[in-house]
PDB file of N, CA and C in Angstrom:
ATOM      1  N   UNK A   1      54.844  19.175 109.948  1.00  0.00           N
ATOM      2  CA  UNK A   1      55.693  18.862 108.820  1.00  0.00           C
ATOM      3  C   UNK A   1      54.830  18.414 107.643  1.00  0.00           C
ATOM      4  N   UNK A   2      54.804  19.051 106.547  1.00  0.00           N
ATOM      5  CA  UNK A   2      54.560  18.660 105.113  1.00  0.00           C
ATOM      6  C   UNK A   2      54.833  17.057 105.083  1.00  0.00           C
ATOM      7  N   UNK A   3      54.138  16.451 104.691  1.00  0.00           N
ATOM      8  CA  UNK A   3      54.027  15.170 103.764  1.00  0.00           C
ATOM      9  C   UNK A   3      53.381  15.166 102.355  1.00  0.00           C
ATOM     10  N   UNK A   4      54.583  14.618 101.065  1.00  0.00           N
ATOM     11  CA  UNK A   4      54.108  14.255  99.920  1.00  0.00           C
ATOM     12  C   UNK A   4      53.026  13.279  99.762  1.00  0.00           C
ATOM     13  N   UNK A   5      51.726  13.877  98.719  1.00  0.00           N
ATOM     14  CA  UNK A   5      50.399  12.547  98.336  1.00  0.00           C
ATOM     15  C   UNK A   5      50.109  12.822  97.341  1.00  0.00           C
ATOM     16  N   UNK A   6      49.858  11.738  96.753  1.00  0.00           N
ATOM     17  CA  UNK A   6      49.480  11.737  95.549  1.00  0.00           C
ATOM     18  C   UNK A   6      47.768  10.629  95.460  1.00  0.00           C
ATOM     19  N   UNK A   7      47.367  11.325  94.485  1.00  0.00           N
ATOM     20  CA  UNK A   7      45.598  10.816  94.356  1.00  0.00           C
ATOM     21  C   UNK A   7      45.628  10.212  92.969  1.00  0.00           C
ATOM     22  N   UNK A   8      44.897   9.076  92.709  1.00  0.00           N
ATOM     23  CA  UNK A   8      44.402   8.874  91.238  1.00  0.00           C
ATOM     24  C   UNK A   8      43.828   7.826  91.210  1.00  0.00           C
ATOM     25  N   UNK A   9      43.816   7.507  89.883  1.00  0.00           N
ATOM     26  CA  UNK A   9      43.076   6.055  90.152  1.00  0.00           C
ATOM     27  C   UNK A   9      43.999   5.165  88.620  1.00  0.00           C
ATOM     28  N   UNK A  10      43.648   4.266  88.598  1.00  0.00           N
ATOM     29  CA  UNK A  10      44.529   3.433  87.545  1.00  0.00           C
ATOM     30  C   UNK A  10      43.550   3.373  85.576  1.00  0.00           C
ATOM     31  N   UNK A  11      42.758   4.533  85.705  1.00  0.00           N
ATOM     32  CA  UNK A  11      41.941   4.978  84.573  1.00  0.00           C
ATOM     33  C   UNK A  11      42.515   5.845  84.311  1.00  0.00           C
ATOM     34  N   UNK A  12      42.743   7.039  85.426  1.00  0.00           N
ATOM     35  CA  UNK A  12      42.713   8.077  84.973  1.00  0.00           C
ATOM     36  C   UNK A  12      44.195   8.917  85.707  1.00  0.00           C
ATOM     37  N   UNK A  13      44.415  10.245  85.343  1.00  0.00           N
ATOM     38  CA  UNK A  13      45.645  10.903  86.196  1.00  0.00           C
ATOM     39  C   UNK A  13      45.681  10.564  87.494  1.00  0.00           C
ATOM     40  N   UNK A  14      47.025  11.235  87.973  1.00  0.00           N
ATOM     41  CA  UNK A  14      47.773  11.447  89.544  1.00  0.00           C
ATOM     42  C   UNK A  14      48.101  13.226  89.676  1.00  0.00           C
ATOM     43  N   UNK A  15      47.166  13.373  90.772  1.00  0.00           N
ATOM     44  CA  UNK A  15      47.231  14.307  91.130  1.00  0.00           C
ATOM     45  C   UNK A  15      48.452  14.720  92.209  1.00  0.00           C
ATOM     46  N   UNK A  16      49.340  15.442  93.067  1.00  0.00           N
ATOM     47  CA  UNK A  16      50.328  15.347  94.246  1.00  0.00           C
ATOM     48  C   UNK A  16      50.491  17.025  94.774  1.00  0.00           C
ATOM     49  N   UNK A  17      50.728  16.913  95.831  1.00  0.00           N
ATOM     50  CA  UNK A  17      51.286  17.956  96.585  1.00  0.00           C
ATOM     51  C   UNK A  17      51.521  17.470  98.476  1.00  0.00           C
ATOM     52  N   UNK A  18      51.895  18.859  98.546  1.00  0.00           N
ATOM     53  CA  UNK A  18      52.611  18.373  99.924  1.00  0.00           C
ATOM     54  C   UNK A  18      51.539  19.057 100.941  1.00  0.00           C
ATOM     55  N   UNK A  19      50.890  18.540 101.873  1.00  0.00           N
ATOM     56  CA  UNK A  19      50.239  19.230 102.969  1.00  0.00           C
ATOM     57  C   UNK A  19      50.480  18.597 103.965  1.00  0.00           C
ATOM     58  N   UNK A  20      49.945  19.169 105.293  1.00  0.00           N
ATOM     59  CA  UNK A  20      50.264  18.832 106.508  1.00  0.00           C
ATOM     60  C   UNK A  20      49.193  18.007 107.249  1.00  0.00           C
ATOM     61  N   UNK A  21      48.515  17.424 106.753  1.00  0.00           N
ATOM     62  CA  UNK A  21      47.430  16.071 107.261  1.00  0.00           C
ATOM     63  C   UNK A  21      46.946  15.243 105.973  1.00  0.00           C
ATOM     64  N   UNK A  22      46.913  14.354 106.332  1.00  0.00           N
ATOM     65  CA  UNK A  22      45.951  13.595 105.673  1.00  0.00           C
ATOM     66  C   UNK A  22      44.650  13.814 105.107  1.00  0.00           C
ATOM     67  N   UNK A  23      43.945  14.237 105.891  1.00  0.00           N
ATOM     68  CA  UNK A  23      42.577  14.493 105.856  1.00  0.00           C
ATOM     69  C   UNK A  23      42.324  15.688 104.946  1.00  0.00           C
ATOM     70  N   UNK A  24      43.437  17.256 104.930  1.00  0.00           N
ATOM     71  CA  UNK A  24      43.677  18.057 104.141  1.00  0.00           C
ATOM     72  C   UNK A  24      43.675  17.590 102.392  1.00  0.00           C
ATOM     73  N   UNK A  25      44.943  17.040 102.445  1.00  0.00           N
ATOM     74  CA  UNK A  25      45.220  16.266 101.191  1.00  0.00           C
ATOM     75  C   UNK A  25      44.443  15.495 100.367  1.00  0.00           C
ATOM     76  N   UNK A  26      43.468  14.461 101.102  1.00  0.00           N
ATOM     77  CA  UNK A  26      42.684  14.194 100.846  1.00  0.00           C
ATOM     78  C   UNK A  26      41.161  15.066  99.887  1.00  0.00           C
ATOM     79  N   UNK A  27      40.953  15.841 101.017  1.00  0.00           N
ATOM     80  CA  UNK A  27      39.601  16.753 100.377  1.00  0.00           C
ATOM     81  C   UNK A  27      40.401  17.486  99.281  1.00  0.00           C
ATOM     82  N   UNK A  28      41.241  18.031  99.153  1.00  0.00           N
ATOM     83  CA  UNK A  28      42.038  19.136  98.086  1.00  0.00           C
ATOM     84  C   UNK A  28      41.986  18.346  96.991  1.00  0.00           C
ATOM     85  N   UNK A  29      43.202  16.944  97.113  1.00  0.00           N
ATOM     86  CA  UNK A  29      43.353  16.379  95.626  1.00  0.00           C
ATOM     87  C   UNK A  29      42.046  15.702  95.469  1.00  0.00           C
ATOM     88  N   UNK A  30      41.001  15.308  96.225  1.00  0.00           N
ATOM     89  CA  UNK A  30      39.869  14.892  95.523  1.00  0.00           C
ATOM     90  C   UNK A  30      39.271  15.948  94.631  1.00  0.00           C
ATOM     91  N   UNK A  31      38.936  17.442  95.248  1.00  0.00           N
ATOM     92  CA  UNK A  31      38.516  18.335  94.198  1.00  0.00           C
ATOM     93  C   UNK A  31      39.270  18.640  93.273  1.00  0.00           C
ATOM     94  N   UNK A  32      40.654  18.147  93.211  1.00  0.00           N
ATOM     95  CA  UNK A  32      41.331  18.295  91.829  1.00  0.00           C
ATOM     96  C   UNK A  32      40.658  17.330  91.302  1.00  0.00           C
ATOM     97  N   UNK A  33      41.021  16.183  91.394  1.00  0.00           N
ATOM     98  CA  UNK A  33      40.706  15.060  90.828  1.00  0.00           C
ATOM     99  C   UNK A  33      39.247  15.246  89.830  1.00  0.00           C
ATOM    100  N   UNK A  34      38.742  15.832  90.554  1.00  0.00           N
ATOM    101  CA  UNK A  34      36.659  15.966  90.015  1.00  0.00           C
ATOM    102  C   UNK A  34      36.582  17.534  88.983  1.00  0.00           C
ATOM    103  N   UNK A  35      37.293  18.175  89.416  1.00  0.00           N
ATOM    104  CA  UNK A  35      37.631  19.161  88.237  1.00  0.00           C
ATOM    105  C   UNK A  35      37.933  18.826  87.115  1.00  0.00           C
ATOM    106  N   UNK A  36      39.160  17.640  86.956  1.00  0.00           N
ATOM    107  CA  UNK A  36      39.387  17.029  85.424  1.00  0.00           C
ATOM    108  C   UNK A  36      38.652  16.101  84.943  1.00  0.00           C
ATOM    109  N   UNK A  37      37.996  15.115  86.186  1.00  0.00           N
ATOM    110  CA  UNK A  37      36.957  14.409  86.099  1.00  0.00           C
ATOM    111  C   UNK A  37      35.791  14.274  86.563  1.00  0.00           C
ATOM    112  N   UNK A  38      35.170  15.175  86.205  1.00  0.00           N
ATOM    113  CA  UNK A  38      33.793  15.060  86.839  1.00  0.00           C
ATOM    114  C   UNK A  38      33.017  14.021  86.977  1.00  0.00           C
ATOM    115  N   UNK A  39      32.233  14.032  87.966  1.00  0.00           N
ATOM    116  CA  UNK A  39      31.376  12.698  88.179  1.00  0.00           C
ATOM    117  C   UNK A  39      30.568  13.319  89.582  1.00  0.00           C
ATOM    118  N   UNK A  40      29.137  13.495  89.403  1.00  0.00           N
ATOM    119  CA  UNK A  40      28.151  13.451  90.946  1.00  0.00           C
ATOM    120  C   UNK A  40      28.557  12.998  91.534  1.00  0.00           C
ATOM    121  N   UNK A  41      28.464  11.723  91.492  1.00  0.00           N
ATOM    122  CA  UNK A  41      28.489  10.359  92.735  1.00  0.00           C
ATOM    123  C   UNK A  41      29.509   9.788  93.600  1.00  0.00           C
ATOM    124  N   UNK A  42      30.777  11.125  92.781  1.00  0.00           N
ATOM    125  CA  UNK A  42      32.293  10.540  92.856  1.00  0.00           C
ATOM    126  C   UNK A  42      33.093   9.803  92.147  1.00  0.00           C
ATOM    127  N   UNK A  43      34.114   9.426  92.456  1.00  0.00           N
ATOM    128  CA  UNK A  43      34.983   8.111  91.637  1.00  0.00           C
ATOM    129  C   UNK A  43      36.028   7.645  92.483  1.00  0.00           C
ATOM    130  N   UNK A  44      36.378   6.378  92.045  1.00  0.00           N
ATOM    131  CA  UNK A  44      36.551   5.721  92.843  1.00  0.00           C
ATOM    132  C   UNK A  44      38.413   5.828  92.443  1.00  0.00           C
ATOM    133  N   UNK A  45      38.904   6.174  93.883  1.00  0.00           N
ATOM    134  CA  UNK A  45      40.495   6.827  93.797  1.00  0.00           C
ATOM    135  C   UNK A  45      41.698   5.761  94.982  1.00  0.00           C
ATOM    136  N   UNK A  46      42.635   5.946  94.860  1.00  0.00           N
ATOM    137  CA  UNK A  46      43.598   5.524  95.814  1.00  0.00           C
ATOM    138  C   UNK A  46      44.642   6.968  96.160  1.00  0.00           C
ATOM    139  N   UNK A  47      44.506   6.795  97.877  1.00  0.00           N
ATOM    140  CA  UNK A  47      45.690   8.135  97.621  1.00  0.00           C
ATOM    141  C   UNK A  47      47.198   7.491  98.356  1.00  0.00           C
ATOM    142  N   UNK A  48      48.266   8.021  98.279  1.00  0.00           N
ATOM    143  CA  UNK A  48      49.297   7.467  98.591  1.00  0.00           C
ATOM    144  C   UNK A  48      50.170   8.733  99.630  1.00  0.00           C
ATOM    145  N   UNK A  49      50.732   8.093 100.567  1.00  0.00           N
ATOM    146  CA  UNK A  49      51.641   9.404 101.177  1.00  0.00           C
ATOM    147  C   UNK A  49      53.288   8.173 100.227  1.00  0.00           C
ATOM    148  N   UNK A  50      53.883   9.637  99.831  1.00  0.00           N
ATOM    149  CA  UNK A  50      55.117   9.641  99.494  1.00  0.00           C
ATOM    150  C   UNK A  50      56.464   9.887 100.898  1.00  0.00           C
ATOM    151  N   UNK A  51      57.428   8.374 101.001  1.00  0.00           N
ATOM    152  CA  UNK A  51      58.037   8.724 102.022  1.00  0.00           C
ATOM    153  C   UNK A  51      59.329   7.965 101.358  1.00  0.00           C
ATOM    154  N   UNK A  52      60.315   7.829 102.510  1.00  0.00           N
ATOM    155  CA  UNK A  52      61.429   7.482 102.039  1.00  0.00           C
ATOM    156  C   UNK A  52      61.396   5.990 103.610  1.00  0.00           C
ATOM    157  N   UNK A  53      62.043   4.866 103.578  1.00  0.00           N
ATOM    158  CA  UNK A  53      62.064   4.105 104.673  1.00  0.00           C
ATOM    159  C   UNK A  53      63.196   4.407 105.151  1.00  0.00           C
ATOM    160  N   UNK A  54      63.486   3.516 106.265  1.00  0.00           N
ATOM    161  CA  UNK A  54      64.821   3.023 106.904  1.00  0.00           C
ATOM    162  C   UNK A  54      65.876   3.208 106.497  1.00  0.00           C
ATOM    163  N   UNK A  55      65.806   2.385 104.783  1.00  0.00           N
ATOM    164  CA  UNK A  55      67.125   2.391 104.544  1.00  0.00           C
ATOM    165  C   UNK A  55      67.328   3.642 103.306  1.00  0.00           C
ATOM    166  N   UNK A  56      66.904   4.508 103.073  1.00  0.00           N
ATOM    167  CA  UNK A  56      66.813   4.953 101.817  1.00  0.00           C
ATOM    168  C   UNK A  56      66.050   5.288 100.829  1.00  0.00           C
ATOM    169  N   UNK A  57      65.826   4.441 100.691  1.00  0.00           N
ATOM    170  CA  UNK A  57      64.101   3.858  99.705  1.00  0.00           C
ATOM    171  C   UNK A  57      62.968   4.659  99.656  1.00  0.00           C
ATOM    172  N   UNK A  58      63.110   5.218  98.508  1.00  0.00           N
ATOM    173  CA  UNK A  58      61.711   5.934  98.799  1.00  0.00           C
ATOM    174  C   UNK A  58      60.727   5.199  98.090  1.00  0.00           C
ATOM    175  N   UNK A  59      59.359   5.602  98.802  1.00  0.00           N
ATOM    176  CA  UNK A  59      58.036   4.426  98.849  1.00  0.00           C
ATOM    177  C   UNK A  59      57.137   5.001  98.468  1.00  0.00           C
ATOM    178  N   UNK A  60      55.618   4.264  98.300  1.00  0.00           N
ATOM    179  CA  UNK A  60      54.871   4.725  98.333  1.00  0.00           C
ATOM    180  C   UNK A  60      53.686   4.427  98.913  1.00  0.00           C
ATOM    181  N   UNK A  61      53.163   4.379 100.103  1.00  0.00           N
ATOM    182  CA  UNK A  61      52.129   3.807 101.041  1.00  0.00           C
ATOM    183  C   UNK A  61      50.595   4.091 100.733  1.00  0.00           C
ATOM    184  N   UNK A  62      49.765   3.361 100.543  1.00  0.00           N
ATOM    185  CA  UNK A  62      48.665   3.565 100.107  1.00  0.00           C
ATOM    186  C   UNK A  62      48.254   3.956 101.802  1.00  0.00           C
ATOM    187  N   UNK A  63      47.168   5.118 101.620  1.00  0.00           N
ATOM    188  CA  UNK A  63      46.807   5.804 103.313  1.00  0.00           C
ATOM    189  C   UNK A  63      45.137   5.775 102.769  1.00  0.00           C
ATOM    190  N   UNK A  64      44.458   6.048 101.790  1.00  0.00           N
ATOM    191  CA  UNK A  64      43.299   5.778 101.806  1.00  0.00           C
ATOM    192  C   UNK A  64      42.731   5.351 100.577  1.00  0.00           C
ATOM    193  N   UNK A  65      41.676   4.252  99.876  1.00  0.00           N
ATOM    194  CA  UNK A  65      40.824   3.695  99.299  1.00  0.00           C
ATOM    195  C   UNK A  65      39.633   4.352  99.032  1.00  0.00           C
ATOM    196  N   UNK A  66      38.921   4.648  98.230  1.00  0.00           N
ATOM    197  CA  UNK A  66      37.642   4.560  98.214  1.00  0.00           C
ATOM    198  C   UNK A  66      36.970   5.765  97.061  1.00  0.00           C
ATOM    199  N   UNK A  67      35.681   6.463  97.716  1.00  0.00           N
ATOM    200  CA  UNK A  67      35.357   7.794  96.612  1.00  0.00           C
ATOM    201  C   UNK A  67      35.676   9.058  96.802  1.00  0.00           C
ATOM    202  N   UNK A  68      35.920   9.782  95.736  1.00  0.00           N
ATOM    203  CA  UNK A  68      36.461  11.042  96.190  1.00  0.00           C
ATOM    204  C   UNK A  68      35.961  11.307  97.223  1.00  0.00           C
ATOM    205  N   UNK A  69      36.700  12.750  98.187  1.00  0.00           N
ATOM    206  CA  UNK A  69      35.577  13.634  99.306  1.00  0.00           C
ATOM    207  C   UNK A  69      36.059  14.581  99.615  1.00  0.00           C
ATOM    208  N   UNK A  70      35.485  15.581  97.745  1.00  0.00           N
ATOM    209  CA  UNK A  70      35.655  16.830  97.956  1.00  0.00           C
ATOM    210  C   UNK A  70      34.792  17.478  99.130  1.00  0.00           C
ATOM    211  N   UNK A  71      35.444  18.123 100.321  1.00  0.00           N
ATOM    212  CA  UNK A  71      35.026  18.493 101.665  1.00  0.00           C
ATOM    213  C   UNK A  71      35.185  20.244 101.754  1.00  0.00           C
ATOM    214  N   UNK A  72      35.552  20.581 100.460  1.00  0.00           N
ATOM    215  CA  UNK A  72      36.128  22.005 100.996  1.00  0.00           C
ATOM    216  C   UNK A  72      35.136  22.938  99.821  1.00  0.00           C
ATOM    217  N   UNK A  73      35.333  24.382 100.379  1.00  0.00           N
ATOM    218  CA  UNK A  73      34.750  25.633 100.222  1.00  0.00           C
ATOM    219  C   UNK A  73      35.890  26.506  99.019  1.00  0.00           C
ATOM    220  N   UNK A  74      36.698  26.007  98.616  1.00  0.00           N
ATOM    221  CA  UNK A  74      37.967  26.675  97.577  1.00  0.00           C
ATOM    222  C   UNK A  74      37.041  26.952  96.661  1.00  0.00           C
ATOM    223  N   UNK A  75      37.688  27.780  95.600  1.00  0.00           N
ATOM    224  CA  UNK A  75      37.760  27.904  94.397  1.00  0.00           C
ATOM    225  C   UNK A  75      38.599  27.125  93.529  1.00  0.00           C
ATOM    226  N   UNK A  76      38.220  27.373  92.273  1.00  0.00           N
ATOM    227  CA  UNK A  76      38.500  25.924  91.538  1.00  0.00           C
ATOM    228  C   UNK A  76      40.739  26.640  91.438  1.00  0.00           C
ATOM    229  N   UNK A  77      39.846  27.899  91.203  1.00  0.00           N
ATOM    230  CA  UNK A  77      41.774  28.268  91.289  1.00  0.00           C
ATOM    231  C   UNK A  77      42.891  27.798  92.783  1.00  0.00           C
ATOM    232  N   UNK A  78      42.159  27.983  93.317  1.00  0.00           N
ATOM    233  CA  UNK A  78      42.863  27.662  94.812  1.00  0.00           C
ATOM    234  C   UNK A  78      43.244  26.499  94.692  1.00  0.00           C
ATOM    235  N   UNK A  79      42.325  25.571  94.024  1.00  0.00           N
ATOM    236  CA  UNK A  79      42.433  23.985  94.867  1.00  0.00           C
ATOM    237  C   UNK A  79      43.635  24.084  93.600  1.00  0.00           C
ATOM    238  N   UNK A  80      43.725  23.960  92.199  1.00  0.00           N
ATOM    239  CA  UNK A  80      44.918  23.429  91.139  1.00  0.00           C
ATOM    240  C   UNK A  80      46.128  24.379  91.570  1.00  0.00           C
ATOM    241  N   UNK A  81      46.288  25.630  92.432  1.00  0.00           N
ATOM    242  CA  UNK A  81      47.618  26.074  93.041  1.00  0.00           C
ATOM    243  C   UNK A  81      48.348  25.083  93.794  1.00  0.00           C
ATOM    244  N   UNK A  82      47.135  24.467  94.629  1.00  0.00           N
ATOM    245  CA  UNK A  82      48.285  23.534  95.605  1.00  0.00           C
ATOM    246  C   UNK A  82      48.518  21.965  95.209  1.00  0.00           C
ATOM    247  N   UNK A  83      48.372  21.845  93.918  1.00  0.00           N
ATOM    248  CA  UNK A  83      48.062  20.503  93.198  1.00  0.00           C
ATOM    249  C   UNK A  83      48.831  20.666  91.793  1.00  0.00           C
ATOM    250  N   UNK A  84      49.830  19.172  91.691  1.00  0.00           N
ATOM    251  CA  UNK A  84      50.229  19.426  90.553  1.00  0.00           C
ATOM    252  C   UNK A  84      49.812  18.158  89.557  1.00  0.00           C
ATOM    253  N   UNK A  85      50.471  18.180  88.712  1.00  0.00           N
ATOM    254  CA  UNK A  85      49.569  16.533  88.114  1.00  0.00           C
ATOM    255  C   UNK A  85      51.001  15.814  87.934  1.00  0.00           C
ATOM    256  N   UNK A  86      50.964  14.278  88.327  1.00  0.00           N
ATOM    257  CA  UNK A  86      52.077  13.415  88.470  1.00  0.00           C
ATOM    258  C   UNK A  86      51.904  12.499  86.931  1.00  0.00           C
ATOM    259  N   UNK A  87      52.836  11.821  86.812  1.00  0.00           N
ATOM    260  CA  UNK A  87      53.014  11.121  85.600  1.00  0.00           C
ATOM    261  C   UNK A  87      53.105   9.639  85.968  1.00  0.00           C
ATOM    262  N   UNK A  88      52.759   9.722  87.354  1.00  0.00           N
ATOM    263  CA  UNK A  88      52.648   7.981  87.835  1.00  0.00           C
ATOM    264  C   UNK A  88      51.768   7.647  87.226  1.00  0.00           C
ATOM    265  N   UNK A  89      52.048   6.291  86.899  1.00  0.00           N
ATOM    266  CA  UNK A  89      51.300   4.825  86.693  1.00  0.00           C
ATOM    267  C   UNK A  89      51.228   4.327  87.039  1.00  0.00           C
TER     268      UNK A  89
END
Protein backbone atom coordinates (compact mmCIF):
# COMPACT_ATOMS: atom_id res chain seq x y z
CA UNK A 1 0.00 0.00 0.00
CA UNK A 2 1.12 3.57 -1.04
CA UNK A 3 1.87 5.93 1.81
CA UNK A 4 1.82 9.87 1.48
CA UNK A 5 5.62 11.86 2.36
CA UNK A 6 6.57 14.75 2.20
CA UNK A 7 10.50 16.11 2.44
CA UNK A 8 11.80 19.67 3.23
CA UNK A 9 13.30 21.56 5.48
CA UNK A 10 12.00 24.87 7.24
CA UNK A 11 14.46 27.18 4.68
CA UNK A 12 13.49 25.84 1.92
CA UNK A 13 10.38 23.84 -0.19
CA UNK A 14 8.25 20.52 0.48
CA UNK A 15 8.61 18.11 -1.77
CA UNK A 16 5.48 14.87 -1.57
CA UNK A 17 4.37 11.84 -3.25
CA UNK A 18 3.04 8.56 -2.52
CA UNK A 19 5.37 5.37 -2.53
CA UNK A 20 5.40 2.13 -1.05
CA UNK A 21 8.42 2.24 1.62
CA UNK A 22 10.05 4.50 3.37
CA UNK A 23 13.35 4.00 2.36
CA UNK A 24 12.01 4.53 -1.49
CA UNK A 25 10.56 7.91 -0.61
CA UNK A 26 13.23 8.85 1.08
CA UNK A 27 16.13 8.46 -1.69
CA UNK A 28 13.53 9.92 -4.51
CA UNK A 29 12.38 13.14 -2.58
CA UNK A 30 15.95 13.65 -1.43
CA UNK A 31 17.06 13.82 -5.19
CA UNK A 32 14.24 16.12 -5.71
CA UNK A 33 15.07 18.07 -3.00
CA UNK A 34 19.04 18.51 -4.38
CA UNK A 35 17.85 19.21 -7.90
CA UNK A 36 16.22 22.57 -6.64
CA UNK A 37 18.82 22.72 -4.11
CA UNK A 38 21.94 21.77 -4.70
CA UNK A 39 24.52 21.20 -2.20
CA UNK A 40 27.71 18.29 -2.26
CA UNK A 41 27.59 17.56 1.25
CA UNK A 42 23.78 17.44 1.37
CA UNK A 43 21.25 19.40 3.46
CA UNK A 44 19.85 19.02 6.21
CA UNK A 45 15.85 17.82 5.72
CA UNK A 46 12.86 16.35 7.78
CA UNK A 47 10.61 13.85 6.01
CA UNK A 48 7.06 13.19 7.18
CA UNK A 49 4.61 10.16 6.31
CA UNK A 50 1.12 11.73 5.79
CA UNK A 51 -1.72 9.65 7.64
CA UNK A 52 -5.02 10.07 9.04
CA UNK A 53 -5.41 8.63 13.11
CA UNK A 54 -8.07 6.89 15.01
CA UNK A 55 -10.34 9.36 15.02
CA UNK A 56 -10.22 11.15 11.72
CA UNK A 57 -7.46 13.46 11.92
CA UNK A 58 -5.22 13.64 9.51
CA UNK A 59 -1.45 14.01 10.72
CA UNK A 60 1.68 14.36 10.07
CA UNK A 61 4.50 12.04 11.60
CA UNK A 62 7.96 12.96 11.31
CA UNK A 63 9.69 9.19 10.07
CA UNK A 64 13.18 10.58 9.40
CA UNK A 65 15.77 13.58 10.42
CA UNK A 66 18.88 14.29 9.06
CA UNK A 67 20.93 14.78 5.34
CA UNK A 68 19.61 14.18 2.20
CA UNK A 69 20.35 10.39 0.66
CA UNK A 70 20.05 10.68 -2.78
CA UNK A 71 20.59 6.63 -3.24
CA UNK A 72 19.25 6.18 -6.70
CA UNK A 73 20.38 5.77 -10.47
CA UNK A 74 17.08 8.00 -12.08
CA UNK A 75 17.18 10.63 -14.25
CA UNK A 76 16.56 13.98 -13.22
CA UNK A 77 13.13 13.53 -15.30
CA UNK A 78 12.11 10.38 -13.56
CA UNK A 79 12.78 11.47 -10.08
CA UNK A 80 10.31 15.22 -10.56
CA UNK A 81 7.46 12.63 -12.29
CA UNK A 82 6.98 10.99 -9.04
CA UNK A 83 7.39 14.22 -6.94
CA UNK A 84 5.28 17.10 -6.60
CA UNK A 85 6.11 20.31 -4.66
CA UNK A 86 3.82 20.98 -1.43
CA UNK A 87 3.01 24.44 -0.10
CA UNK A 88 3.60 23.29 3.55
CA UNK A 89 5.15 25.34 6.10
Amino acid sequence: MEKSYTLGNCLRGHFTGKFISQEIALGILSARFLLSYPNGAGRFIQMYVNSENDFGFKQDLICYEGLTRPNLDLSDAAITEQCERSHKM
